[in-house]
N, C-alpha and C. Protein backbone atom coordinates (compact mmCIF):
# COMPACT_ATOMS: atom_id res chain seq x y z
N UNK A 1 0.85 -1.17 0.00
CA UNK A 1 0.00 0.00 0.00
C UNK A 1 0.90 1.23 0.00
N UNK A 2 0.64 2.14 -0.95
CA UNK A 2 1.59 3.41 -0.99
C UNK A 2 0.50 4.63 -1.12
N UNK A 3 1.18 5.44 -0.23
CA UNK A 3 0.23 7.17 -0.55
C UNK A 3 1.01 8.14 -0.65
N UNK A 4 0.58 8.94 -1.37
CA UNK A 4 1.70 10.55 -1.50
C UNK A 4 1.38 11.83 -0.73
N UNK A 5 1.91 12.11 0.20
CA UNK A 5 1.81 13.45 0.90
C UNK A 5 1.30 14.72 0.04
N UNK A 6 0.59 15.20 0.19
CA UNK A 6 -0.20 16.35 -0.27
C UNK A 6 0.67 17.99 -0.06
N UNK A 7 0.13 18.03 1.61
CA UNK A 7 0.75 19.29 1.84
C UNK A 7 1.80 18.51 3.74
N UNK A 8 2.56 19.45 3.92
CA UNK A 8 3.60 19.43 4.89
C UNK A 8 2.96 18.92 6.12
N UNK A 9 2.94 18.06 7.10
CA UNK A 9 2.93 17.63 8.30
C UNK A 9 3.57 16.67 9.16
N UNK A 10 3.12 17.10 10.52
CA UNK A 10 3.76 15.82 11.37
C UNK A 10 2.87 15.07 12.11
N UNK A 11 2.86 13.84 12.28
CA UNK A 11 2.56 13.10 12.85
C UNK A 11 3.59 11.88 14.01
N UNK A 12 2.22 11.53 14.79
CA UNK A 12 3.52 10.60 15.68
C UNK A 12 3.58 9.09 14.72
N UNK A 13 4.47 8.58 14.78
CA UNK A 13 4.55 7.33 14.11
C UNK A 13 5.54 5.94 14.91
N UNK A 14 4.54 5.34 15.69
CA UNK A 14 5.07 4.41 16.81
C UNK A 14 6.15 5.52 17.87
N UNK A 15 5.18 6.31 18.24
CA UNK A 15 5.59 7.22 19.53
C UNK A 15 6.61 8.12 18.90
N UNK A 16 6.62 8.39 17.62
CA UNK A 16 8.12 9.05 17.50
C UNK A 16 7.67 10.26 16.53
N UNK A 17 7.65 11.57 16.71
CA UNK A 17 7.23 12.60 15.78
C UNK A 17 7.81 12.64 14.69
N UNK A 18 6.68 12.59 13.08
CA UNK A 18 7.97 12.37 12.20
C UNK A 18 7.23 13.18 11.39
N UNK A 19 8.10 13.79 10.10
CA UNK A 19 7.90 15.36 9.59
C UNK A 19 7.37 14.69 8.34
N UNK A 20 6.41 15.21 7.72
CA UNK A 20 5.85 14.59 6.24
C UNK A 20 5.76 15.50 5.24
N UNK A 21 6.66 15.66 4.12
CA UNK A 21 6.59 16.52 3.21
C UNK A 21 6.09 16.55 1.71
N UNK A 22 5.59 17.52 1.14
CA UNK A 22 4.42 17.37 0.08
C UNK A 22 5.42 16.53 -0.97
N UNK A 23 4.77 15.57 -1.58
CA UNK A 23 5.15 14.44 -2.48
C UNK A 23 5.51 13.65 -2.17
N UNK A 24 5.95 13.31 -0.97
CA UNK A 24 7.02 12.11 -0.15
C UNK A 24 5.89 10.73 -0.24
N UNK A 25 6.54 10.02 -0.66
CA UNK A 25 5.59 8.78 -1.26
C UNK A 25 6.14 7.74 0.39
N UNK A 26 5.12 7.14 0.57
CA UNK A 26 4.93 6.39 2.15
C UNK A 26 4.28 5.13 1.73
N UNK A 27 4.97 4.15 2.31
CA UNK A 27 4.06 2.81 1.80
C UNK A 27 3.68 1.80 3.42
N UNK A 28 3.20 0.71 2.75
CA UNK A 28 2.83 -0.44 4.18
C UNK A 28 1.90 0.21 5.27
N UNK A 29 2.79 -0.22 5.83
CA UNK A 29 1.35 0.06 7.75
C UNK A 29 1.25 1.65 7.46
N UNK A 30 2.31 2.58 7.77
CA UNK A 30 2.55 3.77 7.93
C UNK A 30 1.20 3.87 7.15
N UNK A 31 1.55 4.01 5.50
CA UNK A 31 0.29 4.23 4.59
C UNK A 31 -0.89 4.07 4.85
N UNK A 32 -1.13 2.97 5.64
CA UNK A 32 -2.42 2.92 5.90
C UNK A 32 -2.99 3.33 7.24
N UNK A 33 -2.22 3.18 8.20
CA UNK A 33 -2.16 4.70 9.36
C UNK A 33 -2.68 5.86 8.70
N UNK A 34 -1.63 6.77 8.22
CA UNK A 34 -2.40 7.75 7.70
C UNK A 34 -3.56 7.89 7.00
N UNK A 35 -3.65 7.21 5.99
CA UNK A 35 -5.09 6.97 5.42
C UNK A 35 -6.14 6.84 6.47
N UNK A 36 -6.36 6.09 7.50
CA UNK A 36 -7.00 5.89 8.12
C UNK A 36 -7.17 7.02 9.20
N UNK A 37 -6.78 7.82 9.66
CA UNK A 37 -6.15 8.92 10.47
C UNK A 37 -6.93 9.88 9.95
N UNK A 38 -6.90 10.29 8.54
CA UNK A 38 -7.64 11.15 7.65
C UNK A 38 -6.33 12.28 7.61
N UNK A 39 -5.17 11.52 7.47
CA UNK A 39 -3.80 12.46 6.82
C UNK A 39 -4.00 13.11 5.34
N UNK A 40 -3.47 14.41 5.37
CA UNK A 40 -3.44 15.12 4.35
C UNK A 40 -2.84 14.22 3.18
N UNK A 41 -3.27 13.13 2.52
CA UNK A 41 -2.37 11.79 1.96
C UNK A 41 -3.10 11.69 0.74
N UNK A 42 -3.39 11.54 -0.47
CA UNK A 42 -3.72 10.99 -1.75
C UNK A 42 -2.93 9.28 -1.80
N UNK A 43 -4.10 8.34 -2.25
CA UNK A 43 -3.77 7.13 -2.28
C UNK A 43 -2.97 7.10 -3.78
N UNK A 44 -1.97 5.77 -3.95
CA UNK A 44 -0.77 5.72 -5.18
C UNK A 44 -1.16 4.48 -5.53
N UNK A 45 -1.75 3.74 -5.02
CA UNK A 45 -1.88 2.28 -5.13
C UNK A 45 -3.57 1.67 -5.50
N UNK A 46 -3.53 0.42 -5.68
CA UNK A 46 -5.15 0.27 -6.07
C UNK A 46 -5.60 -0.07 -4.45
N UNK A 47 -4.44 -0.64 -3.81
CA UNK A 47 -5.02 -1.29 -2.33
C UNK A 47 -5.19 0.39 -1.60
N UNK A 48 -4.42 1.10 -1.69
CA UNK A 48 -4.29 2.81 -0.68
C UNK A 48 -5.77 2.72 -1.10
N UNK A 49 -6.35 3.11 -2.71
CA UNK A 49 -7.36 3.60 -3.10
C UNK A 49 -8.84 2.89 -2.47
N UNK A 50 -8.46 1.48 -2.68
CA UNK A 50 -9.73 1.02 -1.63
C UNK A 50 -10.09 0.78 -0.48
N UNK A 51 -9.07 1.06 0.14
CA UNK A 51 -9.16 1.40 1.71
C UNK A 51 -9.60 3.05 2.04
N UNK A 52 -8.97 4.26 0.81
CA UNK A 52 -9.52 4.84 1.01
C UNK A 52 -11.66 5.32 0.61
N UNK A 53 -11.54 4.05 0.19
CA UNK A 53 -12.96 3.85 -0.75
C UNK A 53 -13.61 3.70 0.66
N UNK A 54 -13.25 2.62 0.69
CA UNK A 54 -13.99 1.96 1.90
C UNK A 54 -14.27 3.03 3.44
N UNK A 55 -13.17 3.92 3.60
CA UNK A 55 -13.13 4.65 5.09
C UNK A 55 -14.32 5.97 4.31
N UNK A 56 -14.19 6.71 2.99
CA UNK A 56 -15.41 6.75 2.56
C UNK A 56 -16.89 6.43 2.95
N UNK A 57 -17.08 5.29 2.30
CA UNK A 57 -18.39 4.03 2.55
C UNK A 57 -18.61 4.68 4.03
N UNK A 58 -17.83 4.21 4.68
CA UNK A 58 -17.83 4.12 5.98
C UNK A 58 -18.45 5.61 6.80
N UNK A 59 -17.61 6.67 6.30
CA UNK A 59 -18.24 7.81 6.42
C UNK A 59 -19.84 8.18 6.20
N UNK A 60 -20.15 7.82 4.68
CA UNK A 60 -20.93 8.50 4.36
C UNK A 60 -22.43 7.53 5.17
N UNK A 61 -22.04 6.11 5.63
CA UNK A 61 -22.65 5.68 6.01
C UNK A 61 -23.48 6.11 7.35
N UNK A 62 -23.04 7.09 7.96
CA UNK A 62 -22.61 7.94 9.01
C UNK A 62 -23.87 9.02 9.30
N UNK A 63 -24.98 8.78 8.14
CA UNK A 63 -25.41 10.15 8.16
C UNK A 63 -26.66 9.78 9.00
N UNK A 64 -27.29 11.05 9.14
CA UNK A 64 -28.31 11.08 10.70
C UNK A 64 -29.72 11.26 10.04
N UNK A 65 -30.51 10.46 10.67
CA UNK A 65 -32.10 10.74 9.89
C UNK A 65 -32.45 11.74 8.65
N UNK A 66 -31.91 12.94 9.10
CA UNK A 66 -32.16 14.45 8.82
C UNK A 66 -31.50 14.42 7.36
N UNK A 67 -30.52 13.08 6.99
CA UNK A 67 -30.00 13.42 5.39
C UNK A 67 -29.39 14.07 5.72
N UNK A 68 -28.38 14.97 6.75
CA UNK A 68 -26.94 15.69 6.91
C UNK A 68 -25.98 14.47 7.49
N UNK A 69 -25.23 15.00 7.53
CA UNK A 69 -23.56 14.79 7.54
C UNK A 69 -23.36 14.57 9.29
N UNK A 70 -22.76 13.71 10.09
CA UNK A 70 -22.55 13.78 11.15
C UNK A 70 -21.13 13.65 11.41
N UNK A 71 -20.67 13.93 12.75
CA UNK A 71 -19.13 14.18 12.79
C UNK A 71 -18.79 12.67 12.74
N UNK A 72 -17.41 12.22 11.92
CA UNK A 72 -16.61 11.44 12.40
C UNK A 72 -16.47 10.78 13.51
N UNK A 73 -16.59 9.57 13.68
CA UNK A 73 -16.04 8.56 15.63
C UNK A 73 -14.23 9.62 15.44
N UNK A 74 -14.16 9.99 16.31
CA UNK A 74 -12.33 10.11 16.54
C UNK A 74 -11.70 8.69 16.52
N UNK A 75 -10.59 8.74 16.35
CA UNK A 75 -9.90 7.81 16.12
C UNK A 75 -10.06 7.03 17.39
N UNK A 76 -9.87 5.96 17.80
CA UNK A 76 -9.70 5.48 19.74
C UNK A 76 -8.39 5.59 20.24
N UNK A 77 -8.62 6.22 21.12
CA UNK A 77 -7.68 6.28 21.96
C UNK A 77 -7.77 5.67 23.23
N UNK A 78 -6.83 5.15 24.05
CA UNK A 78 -7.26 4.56 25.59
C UNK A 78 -8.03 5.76 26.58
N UNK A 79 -8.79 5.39 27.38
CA UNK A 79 -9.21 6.60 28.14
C UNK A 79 -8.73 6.77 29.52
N UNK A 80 -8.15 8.15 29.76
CA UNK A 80 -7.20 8.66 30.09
C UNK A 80 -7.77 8.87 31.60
N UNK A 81 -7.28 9.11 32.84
CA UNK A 81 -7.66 9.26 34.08
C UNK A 81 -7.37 10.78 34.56
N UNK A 82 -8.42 11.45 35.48
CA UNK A 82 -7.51 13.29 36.11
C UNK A 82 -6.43 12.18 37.44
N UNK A 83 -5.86 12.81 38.13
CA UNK A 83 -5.44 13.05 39.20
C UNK A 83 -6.18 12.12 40.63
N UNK A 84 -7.66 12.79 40.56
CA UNK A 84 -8.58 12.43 41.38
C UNK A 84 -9.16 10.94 40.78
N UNK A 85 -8.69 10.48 39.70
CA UNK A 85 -9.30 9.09 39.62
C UNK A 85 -10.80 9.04 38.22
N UNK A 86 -11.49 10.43 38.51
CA UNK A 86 -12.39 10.32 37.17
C UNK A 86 -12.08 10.85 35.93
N UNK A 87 -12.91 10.50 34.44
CA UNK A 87 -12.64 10.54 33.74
C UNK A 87 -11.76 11.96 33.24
N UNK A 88 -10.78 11.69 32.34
CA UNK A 88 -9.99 12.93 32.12
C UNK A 88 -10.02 13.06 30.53
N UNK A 89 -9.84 13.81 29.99
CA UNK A 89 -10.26 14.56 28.40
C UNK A 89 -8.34 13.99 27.96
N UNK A 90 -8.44 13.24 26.86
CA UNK A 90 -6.82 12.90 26.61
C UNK A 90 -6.36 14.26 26.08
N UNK A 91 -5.20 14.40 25.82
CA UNK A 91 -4.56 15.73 25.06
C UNK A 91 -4.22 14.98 23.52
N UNK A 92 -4.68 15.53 22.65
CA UNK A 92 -4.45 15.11 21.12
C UNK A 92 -3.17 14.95 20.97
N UNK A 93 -2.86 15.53 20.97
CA UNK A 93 -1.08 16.10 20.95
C UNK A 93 -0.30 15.13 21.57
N UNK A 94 -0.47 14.31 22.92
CA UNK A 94 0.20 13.16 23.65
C UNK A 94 -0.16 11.55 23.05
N UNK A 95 0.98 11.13 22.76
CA UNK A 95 0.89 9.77 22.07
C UNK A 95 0.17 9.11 23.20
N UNK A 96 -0.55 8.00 22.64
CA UNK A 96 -0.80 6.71 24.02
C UNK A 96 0.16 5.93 24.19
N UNK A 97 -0.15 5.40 24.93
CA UNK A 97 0.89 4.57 25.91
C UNK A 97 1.30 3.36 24.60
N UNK A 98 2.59 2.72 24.89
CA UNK A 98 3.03 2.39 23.82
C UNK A 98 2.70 0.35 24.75
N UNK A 99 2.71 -0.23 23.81
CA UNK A 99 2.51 -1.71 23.72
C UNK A 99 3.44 -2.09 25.46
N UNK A 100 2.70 -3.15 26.18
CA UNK A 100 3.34 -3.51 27.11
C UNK A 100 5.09 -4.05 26.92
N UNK A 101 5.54 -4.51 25.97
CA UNK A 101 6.28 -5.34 25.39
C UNK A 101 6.75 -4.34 24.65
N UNK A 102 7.00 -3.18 24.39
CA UNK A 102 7.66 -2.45 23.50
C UNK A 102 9.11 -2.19 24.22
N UNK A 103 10.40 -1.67 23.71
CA UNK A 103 11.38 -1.47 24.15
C UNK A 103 11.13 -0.15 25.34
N UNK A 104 12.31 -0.80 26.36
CA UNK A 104 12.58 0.09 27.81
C UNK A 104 12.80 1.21 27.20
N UNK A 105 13.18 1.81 26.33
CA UNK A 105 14.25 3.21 25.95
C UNK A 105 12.39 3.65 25.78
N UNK A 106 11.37 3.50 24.65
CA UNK A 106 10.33 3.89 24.35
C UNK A 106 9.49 4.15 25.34
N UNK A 107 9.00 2.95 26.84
CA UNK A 107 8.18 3.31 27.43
C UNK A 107 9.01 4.50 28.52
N UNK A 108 9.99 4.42 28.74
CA UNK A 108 11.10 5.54 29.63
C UNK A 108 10.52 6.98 28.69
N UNK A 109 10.49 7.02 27.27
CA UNK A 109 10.35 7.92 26.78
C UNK A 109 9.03 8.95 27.30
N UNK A 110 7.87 7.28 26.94
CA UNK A 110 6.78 8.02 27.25
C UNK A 110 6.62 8.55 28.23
N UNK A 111 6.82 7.76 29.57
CA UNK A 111 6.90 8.39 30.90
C UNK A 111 7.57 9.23 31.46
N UNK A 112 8.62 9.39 30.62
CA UNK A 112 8.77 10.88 31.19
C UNK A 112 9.72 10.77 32.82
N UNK A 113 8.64 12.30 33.04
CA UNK A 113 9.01 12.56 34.56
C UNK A 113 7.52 12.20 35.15
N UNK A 114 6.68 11.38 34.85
CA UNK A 114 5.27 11.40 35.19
C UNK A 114 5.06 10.22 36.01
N UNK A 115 4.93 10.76 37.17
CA UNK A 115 4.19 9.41 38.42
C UNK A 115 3.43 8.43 37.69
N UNK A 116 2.54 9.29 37.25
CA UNK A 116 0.90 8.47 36.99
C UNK A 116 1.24 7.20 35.76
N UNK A 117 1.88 7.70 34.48
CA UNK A 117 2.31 7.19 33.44
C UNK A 117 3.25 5.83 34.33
N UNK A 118 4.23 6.44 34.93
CA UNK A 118 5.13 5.51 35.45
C UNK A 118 4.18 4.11 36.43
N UNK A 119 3.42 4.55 36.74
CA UNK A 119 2.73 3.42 37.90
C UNK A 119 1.89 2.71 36.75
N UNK A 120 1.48 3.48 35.78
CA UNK A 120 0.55 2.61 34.65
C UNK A 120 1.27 1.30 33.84
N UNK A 121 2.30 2.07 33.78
CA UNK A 121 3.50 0.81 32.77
C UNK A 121 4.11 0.21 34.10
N UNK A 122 4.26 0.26 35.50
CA UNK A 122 4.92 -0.47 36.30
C UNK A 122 3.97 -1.45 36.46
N UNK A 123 2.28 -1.36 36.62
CA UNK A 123 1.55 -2.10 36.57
C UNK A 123 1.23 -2.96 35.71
N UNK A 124 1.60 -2.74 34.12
CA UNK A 124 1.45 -3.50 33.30
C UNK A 124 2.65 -4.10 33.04
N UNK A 125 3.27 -4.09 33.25
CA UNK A 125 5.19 -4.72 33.17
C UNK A 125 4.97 -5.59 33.98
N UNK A 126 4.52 -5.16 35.77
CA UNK A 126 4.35 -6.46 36.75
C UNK A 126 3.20 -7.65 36.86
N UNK A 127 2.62 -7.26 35.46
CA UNK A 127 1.34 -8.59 34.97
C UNK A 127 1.89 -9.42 34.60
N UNK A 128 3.11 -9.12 33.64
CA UNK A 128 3.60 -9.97 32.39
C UNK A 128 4.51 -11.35 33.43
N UNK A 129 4.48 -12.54 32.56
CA UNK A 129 5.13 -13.31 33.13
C UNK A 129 6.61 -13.35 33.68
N UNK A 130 7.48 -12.42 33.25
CA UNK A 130 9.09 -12.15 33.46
C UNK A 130 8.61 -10.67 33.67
N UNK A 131 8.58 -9.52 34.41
CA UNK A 131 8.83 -8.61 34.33
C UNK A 131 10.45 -8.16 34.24
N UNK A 132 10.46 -7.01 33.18
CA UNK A 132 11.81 -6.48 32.73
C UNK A 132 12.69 -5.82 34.30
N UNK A 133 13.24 -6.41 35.25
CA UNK A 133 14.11 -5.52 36.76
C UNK A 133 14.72 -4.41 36.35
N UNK A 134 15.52 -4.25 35.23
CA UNK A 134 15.86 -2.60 35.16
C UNK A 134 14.57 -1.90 35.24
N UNK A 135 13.58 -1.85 34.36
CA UNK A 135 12.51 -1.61 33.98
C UNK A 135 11.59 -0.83 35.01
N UNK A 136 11.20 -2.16 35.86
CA UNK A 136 11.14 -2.07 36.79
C UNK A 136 11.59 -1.23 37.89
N UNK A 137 12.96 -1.01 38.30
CA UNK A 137 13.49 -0.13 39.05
C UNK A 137 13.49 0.98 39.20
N UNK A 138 13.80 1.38 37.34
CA UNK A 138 13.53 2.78 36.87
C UNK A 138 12.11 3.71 36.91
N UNK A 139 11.16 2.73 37.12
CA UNK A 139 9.53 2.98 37.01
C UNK A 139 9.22 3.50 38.26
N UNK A 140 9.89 2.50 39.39
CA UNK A 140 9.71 2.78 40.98
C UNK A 140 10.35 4.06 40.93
N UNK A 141 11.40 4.50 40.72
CA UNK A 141 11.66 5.78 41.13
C UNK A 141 10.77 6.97 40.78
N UNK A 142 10.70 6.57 39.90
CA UNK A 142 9.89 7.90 38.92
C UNK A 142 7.92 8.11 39.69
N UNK A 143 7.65 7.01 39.75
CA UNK A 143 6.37 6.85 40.54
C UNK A 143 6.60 7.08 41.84
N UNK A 144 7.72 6.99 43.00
CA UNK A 144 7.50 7.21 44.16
C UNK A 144 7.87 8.74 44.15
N UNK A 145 8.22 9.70 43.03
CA UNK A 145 8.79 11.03 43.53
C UNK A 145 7.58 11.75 43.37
């Protein structure tokens, strides 16, 4: 699957901000990420084109008694917690949390300097059958400060 960049943007791409410039031809998962995303992207391929057919379909299928147009589902994202424990509004702009099993350097990334993040991935690290002990260690600090 291949698509061609339209006009200039960035997007995150497996947690990592990456710059997209007009004509830059993009193929595979990425391609169909964006496509699906509703990236500034023109499909290159017959498969880009019917996936973008289909997210189409899908749209127009969308519409409300009245014969108008209704907004888009947003993409899913995990849902995010305040402070106090109830529901919290995610920030567009902040990647989600990356795969339990993804590399230490990535989830360190995501978390940051952030308690909350840090106790979320210490909790899901200490499900897994081997939890990672550096991993681990590094998580405790960051969550107990």
């Amino acid at each position: 699957m291949r698509v061609v960049v339209r006009e200039a943007f960035k997007a995150y791409i497996n947690m990592q901000p990456e710059e997209f410039t007009p004509g830059q031809k993009i193929k595979g998962d990425i391609a169909a990420q964006l496509l699906r995303s509703g990236a500034d992207v023109d499909a290159d391929d017959d498969a880009a084109r019917e996936l973008a057919e289909q997210l189409r379909d899908d749209t127009a299928g969308q519409q409300d008694e009245g014969g108008g147009q209704r907004e888009p589902d947003p993409p899913h994202q995990p849902p995010s917690t305040d402070p106090d424990g109830g529901p919290g509004h995610p920030d567009p702009s902040t990647p989600s949390a990356p795969a339990v099993d993804a590399p230490v350097k990535d989830l360190l990334v995501w978390v940051g300097e952030d308690p909350a993040r840090a106790r979320e991935v210490l909790e899901a690290e200490g499900a897994k059958d081997s939890p990672r002990s550096t991993l681990v260690k590094q998580l405790q600090k960051i969550a107990d400060a």
